[in-house]
PDB file of N, CA and C in Angstrom:
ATOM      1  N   UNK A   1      24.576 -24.837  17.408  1.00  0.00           N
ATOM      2  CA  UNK A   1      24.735 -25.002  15.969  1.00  0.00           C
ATOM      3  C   UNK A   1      24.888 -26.487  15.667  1.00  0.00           C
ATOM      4  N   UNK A   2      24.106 -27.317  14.870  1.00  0.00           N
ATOM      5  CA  UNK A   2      24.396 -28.423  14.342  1.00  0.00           C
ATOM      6  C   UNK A   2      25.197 -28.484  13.280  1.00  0.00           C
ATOM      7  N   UNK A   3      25.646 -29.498  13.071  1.00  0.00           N
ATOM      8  CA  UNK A   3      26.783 -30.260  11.634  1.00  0.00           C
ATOM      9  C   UNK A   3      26.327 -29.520  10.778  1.00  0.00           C
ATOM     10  N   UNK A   4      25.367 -29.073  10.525  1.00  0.00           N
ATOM     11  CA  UNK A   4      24.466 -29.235   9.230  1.00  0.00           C
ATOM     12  C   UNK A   4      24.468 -27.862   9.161  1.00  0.00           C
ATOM     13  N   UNK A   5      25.255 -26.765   9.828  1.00  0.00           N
ATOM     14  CA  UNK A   5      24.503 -25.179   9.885  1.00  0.00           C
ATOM     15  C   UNK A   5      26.348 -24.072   9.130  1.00  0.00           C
ATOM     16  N   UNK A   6      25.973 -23.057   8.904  1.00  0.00           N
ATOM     17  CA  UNK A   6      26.751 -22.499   8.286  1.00  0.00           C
ATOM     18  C   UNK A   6      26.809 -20.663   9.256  1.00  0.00           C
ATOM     19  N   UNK A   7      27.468 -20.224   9.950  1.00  0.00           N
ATOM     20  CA  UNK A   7      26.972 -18.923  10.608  1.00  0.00           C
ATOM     21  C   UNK A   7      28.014 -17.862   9.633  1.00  0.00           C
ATOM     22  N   UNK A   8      27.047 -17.059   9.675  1.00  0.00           N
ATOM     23  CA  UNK A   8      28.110 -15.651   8.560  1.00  0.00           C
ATOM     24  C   UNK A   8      28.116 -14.612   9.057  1.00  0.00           C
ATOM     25  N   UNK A   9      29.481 -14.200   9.724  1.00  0.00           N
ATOM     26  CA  UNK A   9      29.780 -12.360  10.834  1.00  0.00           C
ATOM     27  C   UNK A   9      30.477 -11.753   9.654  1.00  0.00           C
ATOM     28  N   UNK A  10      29.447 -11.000   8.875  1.00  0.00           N
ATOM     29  CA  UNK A  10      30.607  -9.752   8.446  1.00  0.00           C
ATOM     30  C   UNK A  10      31.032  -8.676   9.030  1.00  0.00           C
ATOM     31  N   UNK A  11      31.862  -8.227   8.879  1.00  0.00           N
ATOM     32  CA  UNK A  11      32.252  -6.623   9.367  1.00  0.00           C
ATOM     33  C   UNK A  11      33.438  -6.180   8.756  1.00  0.00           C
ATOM     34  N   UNK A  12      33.503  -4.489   9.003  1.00  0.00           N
ATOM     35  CA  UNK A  12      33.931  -4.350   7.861  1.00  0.00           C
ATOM     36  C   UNK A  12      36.031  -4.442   8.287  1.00  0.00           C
ATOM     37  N   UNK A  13      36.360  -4.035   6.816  1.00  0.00           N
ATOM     38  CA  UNK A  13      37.775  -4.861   7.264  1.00  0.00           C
ATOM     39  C   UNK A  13      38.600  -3.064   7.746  1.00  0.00           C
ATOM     40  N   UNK A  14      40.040  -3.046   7.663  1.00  0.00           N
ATOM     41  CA  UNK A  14      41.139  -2.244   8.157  1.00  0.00           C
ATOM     42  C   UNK A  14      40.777  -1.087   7.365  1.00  0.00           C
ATOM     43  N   UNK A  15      40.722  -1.285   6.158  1.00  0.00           N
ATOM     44  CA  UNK A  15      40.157  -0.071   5.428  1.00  0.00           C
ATOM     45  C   UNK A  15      38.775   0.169   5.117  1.00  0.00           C
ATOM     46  N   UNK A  16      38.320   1.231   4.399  1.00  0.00           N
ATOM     47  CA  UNK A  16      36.838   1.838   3.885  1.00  0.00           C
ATOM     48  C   UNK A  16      36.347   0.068   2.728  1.00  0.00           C
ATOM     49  N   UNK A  17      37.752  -0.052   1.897  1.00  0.00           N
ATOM     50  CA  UNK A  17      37.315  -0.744   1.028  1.00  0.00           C
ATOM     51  C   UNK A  17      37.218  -2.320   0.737  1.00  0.00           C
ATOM     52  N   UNK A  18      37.194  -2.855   2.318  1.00  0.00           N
ATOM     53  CA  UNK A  18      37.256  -4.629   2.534  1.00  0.00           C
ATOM     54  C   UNK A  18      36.599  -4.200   3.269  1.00  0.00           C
ATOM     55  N   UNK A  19      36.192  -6.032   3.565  1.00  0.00           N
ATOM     56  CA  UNK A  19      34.869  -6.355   4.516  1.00  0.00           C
ATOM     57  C   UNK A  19      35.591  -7.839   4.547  1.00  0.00           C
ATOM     58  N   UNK A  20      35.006  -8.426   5.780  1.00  0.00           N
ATOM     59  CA  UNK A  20      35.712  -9.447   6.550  1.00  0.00           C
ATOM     60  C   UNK A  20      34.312 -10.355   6.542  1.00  0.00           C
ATOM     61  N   UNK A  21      34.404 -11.560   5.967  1.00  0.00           N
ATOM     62  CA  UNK A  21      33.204 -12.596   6.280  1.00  0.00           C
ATOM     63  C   UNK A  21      33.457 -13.498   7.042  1.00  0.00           C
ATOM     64  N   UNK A  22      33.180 -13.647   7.869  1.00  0.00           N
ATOM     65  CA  UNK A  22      33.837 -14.938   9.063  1.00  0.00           C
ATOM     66  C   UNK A  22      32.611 -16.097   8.884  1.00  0.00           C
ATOM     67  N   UNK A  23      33.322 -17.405   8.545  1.00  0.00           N
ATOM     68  CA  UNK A  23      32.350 -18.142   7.950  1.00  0.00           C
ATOM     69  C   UNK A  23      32.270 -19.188   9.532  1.00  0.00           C
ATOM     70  N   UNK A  24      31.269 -20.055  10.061  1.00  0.00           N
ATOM     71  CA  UNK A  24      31.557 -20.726  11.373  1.00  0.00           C
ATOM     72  C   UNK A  24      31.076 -21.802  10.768  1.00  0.00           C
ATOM     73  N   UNK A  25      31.397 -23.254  10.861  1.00  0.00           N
ATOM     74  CA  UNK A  25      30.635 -24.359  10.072  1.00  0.00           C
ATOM     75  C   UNK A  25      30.854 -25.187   9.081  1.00  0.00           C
ATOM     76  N   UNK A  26      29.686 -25.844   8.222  1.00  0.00           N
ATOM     77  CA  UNK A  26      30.381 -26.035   7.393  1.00  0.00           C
ATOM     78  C   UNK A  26      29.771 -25.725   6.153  1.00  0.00           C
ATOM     79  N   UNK A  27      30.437 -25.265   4.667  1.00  0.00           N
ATOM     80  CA  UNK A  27      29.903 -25.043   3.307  1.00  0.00           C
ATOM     81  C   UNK A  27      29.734 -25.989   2.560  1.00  0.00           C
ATOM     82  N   UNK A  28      28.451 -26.645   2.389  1.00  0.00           N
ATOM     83  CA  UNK A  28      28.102 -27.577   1.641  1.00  0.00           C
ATOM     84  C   UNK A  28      26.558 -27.175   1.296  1.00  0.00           C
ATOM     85  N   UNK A  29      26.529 -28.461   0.422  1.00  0.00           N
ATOM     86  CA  UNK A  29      25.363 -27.618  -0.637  1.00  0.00           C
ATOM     87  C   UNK A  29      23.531 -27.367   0.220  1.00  0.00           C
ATOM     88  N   UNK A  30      23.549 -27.502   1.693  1.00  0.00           N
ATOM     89  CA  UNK A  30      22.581 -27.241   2.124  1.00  0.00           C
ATOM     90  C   UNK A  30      22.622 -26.223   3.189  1.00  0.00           C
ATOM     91  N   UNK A  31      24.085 -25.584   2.978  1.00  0.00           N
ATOM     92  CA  UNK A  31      24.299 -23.900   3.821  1.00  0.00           C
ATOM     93  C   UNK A  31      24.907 -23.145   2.976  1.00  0.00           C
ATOM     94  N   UNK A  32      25.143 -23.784   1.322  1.00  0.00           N
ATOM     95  CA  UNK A  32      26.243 -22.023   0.781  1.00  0.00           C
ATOM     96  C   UNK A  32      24.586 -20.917   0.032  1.00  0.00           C
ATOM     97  N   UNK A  33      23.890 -21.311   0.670  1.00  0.00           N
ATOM     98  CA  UNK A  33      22.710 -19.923  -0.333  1.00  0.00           C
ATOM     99  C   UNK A  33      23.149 -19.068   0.684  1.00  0.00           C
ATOM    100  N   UNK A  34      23.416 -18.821   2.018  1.00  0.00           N
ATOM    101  CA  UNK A  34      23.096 -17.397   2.996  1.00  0.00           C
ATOM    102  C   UNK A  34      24.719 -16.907   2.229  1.00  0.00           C
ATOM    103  N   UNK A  35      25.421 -17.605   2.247  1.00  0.00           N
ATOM    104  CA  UNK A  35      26.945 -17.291   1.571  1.00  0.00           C
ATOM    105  C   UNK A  35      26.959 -16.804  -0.234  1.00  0.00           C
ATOM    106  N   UNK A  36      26.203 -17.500  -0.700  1.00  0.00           N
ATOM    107  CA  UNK A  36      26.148 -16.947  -1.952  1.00  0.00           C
ATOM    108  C   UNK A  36      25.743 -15.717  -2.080  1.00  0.00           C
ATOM    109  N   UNK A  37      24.123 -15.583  -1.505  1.00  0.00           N
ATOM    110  CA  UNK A  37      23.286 -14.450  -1.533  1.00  0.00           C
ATOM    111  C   UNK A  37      24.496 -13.035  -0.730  1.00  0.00           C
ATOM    112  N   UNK A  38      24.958 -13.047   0.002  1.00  0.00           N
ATOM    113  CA  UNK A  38      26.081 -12.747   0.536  1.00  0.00           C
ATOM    114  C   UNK A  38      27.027 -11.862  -0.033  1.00  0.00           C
ATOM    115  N   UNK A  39      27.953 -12.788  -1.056  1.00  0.00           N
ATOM    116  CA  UNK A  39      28.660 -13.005  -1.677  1.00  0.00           C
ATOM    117  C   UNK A  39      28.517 -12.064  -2.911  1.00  0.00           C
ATOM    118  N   UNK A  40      27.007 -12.174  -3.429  1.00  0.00           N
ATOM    119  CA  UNK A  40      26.528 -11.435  -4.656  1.00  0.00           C
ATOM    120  C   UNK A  40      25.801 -10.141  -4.265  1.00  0.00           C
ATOM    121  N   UNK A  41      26.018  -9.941  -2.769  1.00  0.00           N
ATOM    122  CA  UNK A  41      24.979  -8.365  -2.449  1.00  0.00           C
ATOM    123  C   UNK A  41      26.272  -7.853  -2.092  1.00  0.00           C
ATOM    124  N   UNK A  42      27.768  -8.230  -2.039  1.00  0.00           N
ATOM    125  CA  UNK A  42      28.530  -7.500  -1.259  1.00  0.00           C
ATOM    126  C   UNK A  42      29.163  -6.162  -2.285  1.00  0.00           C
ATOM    127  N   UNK A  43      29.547  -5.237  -1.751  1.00  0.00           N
ATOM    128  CA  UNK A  43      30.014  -4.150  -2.718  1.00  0.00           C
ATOM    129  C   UNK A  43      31.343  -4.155  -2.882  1.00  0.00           C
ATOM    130  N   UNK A  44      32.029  -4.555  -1.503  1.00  0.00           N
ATOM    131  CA  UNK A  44      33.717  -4.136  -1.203  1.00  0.00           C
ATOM    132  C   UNK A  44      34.480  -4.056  -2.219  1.00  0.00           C
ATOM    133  N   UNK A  45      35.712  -3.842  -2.329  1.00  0.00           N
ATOM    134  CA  UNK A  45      36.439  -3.860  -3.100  1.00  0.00           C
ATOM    135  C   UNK A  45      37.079  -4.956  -2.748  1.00  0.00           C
ATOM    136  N   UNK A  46      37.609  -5.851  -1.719  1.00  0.00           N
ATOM    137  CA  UNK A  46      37.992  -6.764  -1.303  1.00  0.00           C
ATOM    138  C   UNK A  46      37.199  -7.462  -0.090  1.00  0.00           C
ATOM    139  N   UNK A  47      37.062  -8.792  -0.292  1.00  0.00           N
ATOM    140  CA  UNK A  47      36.062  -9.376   0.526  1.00  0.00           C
ATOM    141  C   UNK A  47      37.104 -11.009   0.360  1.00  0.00           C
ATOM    142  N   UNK A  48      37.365 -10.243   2.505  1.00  0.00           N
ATOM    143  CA  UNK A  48      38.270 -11.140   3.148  1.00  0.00           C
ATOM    144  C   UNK A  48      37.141 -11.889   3.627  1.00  0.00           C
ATOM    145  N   UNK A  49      37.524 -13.743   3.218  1.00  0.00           N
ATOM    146  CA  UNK A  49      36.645 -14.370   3.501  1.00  0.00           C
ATOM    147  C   UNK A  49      37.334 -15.591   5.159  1.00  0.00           C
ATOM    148  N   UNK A  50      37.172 -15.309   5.811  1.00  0.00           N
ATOM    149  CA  UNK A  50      37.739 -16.015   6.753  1.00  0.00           C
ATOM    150  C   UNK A  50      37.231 -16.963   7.306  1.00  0.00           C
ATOM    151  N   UNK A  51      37.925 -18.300   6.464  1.00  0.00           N
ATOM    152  CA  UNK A  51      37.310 -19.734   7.289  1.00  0.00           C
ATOM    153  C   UNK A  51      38.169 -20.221   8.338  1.00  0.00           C
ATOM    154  N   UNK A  52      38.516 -19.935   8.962  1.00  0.00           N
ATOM    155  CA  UNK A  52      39.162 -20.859  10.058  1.00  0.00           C
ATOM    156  C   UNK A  52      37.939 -21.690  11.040  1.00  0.00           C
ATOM    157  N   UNK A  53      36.839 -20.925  10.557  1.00  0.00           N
ATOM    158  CA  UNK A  53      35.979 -22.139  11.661  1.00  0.00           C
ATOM    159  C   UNK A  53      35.148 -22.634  10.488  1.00  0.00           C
ATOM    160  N   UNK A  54      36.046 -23.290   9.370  1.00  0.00           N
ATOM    161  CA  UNK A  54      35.037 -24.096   8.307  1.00  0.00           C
ATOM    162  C   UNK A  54      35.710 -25.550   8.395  1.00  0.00           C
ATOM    163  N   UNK A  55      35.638 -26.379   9.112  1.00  0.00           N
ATOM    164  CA  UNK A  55      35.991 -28.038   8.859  1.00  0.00           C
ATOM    165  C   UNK A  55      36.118 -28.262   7.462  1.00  0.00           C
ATOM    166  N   UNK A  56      34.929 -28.229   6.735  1.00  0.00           N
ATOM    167  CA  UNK A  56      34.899 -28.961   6.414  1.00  0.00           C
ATOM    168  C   UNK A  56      33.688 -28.330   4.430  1.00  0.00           C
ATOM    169  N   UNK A  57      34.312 -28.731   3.251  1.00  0.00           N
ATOM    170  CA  UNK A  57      33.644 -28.401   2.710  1.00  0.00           C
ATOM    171  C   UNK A  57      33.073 -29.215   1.506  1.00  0.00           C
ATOM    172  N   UNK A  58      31.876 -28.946   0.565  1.00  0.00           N
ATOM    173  CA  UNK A  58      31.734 -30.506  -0.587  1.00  0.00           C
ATOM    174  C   UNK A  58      32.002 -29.668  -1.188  1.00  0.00           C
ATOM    175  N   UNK A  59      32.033 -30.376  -2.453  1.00  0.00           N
ATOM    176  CA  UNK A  59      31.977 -29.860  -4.119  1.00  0.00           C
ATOM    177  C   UNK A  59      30.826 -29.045  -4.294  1.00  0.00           C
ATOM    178  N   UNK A  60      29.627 -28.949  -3.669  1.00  0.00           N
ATOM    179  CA  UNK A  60      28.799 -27.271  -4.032  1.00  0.00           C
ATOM    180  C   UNK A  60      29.027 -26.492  -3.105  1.00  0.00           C
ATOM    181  N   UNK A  61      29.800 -26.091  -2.024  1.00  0.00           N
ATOM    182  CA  UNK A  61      30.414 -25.331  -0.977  1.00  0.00           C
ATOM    183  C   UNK A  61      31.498 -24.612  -1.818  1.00  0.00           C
ATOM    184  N   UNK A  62      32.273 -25.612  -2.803  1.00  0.00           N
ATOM    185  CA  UNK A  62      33.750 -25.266  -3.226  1.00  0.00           C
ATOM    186  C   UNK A  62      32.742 -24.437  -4.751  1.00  0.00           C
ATOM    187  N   UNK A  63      31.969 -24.978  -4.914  1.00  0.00           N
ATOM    188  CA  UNK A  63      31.680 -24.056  -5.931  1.00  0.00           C
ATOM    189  C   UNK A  63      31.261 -22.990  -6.379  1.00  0.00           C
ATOM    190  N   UNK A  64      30.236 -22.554  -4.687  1.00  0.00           N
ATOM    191  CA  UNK A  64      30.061 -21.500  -4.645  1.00  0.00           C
ATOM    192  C   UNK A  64      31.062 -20.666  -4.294  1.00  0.00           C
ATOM    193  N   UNK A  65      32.063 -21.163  -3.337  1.00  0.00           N
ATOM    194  CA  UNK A  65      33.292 -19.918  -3.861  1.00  0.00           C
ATOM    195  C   UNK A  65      34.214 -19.911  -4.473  1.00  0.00           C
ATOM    196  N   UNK A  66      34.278 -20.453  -5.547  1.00  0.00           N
ATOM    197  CA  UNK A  66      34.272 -20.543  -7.570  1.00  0.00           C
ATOM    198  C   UNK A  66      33.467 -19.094  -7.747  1.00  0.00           C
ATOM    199  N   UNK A  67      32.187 -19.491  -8.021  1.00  0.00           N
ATOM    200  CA  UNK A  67      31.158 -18.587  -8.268  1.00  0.00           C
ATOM    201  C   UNK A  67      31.689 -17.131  -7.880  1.00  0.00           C
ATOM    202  N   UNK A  68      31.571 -17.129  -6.727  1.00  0.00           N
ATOM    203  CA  UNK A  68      31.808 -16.012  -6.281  1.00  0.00           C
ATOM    204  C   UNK A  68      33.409 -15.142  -6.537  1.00  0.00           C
ATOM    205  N   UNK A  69      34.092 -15.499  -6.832  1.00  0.00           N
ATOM    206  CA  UNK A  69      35.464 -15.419  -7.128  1.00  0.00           C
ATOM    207  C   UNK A  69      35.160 -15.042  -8.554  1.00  0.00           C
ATOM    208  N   UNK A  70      34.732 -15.606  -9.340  1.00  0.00           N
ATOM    209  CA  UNK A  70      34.599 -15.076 -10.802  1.00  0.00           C
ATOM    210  C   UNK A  70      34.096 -14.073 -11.081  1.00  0.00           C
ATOM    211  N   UNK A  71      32.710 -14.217 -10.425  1.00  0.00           N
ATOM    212  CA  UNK A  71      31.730 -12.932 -10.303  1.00  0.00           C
ATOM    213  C   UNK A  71      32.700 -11.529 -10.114  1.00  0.00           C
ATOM    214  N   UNK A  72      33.633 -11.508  -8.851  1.00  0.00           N
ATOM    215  CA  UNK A  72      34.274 -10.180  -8.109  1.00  0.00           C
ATOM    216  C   UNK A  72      35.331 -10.431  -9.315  1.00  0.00           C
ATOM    217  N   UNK A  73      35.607 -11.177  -9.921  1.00  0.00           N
ATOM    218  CA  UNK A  73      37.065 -11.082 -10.401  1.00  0.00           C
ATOM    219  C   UNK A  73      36.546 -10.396 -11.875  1.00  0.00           C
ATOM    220  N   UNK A  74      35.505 -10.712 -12.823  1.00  0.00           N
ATOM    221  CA  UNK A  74      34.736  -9.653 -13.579  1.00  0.00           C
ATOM    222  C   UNK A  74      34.652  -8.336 -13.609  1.00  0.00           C
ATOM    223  N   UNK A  75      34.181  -8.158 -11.910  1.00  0.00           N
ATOM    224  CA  UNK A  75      33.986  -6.835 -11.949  1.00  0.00           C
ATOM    225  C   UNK A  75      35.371  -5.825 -10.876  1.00  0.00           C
ATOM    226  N   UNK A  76      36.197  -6.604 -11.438  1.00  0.00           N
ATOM    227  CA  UNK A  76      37.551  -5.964 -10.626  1.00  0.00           C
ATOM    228  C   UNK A  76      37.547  -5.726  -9.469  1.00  0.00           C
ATOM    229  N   UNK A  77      36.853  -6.680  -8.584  1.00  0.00           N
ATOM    230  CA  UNK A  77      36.916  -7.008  -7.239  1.00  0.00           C
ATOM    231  C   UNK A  77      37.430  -8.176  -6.680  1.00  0.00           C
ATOM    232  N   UNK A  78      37.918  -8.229  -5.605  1.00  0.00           N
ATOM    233  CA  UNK A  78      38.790  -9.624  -5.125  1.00  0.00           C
ATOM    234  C   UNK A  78      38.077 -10.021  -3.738  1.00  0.00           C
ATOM    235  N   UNK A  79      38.302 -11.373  -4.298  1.00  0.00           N
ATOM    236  CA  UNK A  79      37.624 -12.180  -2.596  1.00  0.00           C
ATOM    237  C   UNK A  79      38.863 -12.765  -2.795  1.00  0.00           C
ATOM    238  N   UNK A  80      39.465 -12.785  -1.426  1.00  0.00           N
ATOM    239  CA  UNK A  80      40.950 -13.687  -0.906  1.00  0.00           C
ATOM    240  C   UNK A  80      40.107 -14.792   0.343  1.00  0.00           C
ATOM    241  N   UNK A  81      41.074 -15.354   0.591  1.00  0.00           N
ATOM    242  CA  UNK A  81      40.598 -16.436   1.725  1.00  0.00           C
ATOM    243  C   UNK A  81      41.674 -16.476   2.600  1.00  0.00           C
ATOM    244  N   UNK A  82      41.302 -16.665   4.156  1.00  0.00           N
ATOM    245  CA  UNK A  82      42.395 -16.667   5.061  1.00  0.00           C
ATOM    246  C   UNK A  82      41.797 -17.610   6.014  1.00  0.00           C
ATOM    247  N   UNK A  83      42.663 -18.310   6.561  1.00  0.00           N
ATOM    248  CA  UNK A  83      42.233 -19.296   8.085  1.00  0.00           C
ATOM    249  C   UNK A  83      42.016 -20.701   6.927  1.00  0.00           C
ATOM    250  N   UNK A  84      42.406 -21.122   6.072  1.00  0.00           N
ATOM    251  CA  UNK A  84      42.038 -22.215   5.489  1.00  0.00           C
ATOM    252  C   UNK A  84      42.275 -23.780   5.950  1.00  0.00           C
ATOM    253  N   UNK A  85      41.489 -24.518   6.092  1.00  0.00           N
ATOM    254  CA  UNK A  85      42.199 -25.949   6.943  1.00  0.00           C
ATOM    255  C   UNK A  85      42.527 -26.684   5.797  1.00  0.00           C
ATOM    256  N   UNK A  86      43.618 -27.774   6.361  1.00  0.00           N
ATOM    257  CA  UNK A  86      44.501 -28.286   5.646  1.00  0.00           C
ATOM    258  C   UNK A  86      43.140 -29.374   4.605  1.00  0.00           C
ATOM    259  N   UNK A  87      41.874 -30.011   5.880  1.00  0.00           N
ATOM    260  CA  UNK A  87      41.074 -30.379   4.921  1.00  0.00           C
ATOM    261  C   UNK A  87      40.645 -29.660   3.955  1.00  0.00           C
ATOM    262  N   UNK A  88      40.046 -28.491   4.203  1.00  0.00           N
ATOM    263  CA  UNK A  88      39.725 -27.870   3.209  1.00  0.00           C
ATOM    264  C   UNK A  88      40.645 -28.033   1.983  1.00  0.00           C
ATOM    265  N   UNK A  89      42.088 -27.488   2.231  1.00  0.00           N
ATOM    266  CA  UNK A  89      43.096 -27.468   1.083  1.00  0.00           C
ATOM    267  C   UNK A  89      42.554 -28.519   0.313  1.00  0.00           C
ATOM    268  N   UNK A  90      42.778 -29.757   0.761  1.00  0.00           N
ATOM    269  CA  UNK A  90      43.097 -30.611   0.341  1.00  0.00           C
ATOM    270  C   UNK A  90      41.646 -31.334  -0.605  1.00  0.00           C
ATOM    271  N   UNK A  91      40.379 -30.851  -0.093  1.00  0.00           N
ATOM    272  CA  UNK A  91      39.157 -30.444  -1.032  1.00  0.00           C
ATOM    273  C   UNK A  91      39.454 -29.956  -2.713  1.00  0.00           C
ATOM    274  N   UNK A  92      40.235 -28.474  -2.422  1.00  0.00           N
ATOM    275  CA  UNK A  92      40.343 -27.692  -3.420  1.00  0.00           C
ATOM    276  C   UNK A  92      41.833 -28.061  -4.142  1.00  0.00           C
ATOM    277  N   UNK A  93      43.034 -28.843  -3.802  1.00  0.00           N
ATOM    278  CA  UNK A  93      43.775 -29.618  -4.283  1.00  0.00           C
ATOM    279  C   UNK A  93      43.236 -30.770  -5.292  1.00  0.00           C
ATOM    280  N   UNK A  94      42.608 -31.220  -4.480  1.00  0.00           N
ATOM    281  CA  UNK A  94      42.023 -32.677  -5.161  1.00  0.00           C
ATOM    282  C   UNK A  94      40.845 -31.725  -6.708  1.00  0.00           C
ATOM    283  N   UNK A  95      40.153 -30.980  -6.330  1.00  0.00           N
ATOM    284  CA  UNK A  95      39.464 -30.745  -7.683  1.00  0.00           C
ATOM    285  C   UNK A  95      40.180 -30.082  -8.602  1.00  0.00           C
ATOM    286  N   UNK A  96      41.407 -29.227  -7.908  1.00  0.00           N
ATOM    287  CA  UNK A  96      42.581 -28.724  -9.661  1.00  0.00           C
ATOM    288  C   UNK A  96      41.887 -27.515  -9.307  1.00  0.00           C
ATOM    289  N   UNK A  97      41.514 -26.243  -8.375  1.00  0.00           N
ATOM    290  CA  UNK A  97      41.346 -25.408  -7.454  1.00  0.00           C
ATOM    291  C   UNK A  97      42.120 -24.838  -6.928  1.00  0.00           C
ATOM    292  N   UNK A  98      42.995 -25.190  -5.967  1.00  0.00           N
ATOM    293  CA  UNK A  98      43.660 -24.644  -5.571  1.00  0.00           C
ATOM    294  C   UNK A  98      44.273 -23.427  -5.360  1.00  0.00           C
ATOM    295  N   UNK A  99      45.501 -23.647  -6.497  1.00  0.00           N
ATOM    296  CA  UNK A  99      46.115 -22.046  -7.167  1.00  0.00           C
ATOM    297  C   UNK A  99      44.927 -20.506  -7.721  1.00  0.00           C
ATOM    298  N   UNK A 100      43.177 -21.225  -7.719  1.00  0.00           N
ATOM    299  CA  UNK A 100      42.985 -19.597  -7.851  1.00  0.00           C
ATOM    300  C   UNK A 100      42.976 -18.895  -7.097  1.00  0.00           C
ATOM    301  N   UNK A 101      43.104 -19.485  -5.435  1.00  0.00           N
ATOM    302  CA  UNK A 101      42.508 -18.426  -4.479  1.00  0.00           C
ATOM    303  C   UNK A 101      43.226 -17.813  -3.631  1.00  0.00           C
ATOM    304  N   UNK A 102      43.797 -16.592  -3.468  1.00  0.00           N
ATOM    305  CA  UNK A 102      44.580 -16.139  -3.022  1.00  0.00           C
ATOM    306  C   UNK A 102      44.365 -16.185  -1.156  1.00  0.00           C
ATOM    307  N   UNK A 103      45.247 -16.906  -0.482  1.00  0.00           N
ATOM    308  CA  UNK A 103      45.156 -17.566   0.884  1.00  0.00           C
ATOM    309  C   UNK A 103      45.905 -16.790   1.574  1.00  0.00           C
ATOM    310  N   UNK A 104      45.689 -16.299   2.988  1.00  0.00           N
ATOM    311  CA  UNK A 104      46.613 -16.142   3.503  1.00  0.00           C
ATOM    312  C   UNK A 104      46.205 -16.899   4.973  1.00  0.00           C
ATOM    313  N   UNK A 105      47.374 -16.863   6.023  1.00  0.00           N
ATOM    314  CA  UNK A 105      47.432 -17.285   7.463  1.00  0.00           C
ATOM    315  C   UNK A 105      46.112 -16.584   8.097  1.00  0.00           C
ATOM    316  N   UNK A 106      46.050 -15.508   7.835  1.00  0.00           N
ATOM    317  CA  UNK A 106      45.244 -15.004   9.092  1.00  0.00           C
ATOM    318  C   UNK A 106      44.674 -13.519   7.843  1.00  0.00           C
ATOM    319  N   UNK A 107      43.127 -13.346   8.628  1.00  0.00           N
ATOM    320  CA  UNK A 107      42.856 -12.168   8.144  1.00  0.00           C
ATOM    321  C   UNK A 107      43.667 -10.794   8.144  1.00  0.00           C
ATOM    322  N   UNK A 108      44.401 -10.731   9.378  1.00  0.00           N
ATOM    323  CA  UNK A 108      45.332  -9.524   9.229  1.00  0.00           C
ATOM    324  C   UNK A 108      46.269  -9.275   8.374  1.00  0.00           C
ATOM    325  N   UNK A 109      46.745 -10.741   8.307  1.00  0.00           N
ATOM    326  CA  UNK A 109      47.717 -10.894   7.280  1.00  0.00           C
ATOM    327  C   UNK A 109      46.935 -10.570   5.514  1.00  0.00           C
ATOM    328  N   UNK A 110      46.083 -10.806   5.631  1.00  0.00           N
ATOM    329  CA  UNK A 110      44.975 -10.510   4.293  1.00  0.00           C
ATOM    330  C   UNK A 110      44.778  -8.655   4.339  1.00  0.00           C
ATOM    331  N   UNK A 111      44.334  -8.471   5.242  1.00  0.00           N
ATOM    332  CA  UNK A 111      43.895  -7.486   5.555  1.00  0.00           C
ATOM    333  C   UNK A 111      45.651  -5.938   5.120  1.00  0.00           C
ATOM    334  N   UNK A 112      46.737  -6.602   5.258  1.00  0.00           N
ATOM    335  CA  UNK A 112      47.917  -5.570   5.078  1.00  0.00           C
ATOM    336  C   UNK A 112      48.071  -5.893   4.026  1.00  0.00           C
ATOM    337  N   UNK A 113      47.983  -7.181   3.000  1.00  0.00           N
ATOM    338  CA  UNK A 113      48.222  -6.666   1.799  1.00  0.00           C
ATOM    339  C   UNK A 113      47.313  -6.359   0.878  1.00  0.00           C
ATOM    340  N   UNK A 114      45.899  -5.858   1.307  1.00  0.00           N
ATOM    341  CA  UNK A 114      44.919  -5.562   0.405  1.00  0.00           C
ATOM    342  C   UNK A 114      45.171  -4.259   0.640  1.00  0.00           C
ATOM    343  N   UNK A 115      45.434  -3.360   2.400  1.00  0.00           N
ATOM    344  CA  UNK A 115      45.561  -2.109   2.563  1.00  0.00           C
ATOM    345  C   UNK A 115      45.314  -0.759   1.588  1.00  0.00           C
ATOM    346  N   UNK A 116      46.396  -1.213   0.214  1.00  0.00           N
ATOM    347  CA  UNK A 116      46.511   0.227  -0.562  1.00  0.00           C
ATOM    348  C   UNK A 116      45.890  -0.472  -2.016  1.00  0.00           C
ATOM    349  N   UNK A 117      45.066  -1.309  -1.758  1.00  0.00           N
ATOM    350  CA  UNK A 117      43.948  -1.417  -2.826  1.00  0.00           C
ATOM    351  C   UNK A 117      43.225  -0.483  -2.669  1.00  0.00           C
ATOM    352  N   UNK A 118      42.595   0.056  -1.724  1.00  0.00           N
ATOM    353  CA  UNK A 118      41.729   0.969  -1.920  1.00  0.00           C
ATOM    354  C   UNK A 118      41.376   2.045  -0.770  1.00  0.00           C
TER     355      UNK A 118
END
């Protein structure tokens, strides 16, 4: 995988009604289409997005999951984020971001409090 590449493992999460995206790479504006397209075909009711192997992200990486967050949040679906790096944070700090995205430590930890969503 080069700098330049983005890899996407979904599967599905603890319950019927999450799905787990494991993102490897990095999200910037010449790898978030396989993530968008993604993002906008998914059905779940919750869509655990797990970056712990994302370094690193720009301002059209951060926007597509903006995008995507609004989109599920419309249609009374939730994308949370887990494994987040402190760069990253500090991406979505700096643009006034931050506080929408519901974070946790680890997908499992995502994964027990979505449980009796659905």
């Amino acid at each position: 995988m080069t700098t330049d590449e983005l890899q996407l493992a979904p599967r599905e999460g603890s319950s019927p009604s999450q799905r787990v995206l494991t993102l490897t790479g990095v999200l910037t504006l010449s790898t978030l289409f396989a993530f968008q397209e993604f993002a906008h075909s998914d059905q779940s009711v919750t869509l655990i997005v797990d970056m712990s192997g994302v370094p690193y992200i720009d301002s059209a990486g951060l926007g597509s999951l903006i995008a995507a967050y609004v989109s599920r949040e419309r249609e009374n679906r939730k994308l949370v984020l887990s494994g987040v790096s402190e760069r990253v944070k500090t991406v979505m700090a700096v643009s006034g971001v931050l506080d929408l995205f519901a974070m946790y430590p680890s997908v499992a930890d995502a994964q027990k409090t979505f449980a009796a969503a659905g």
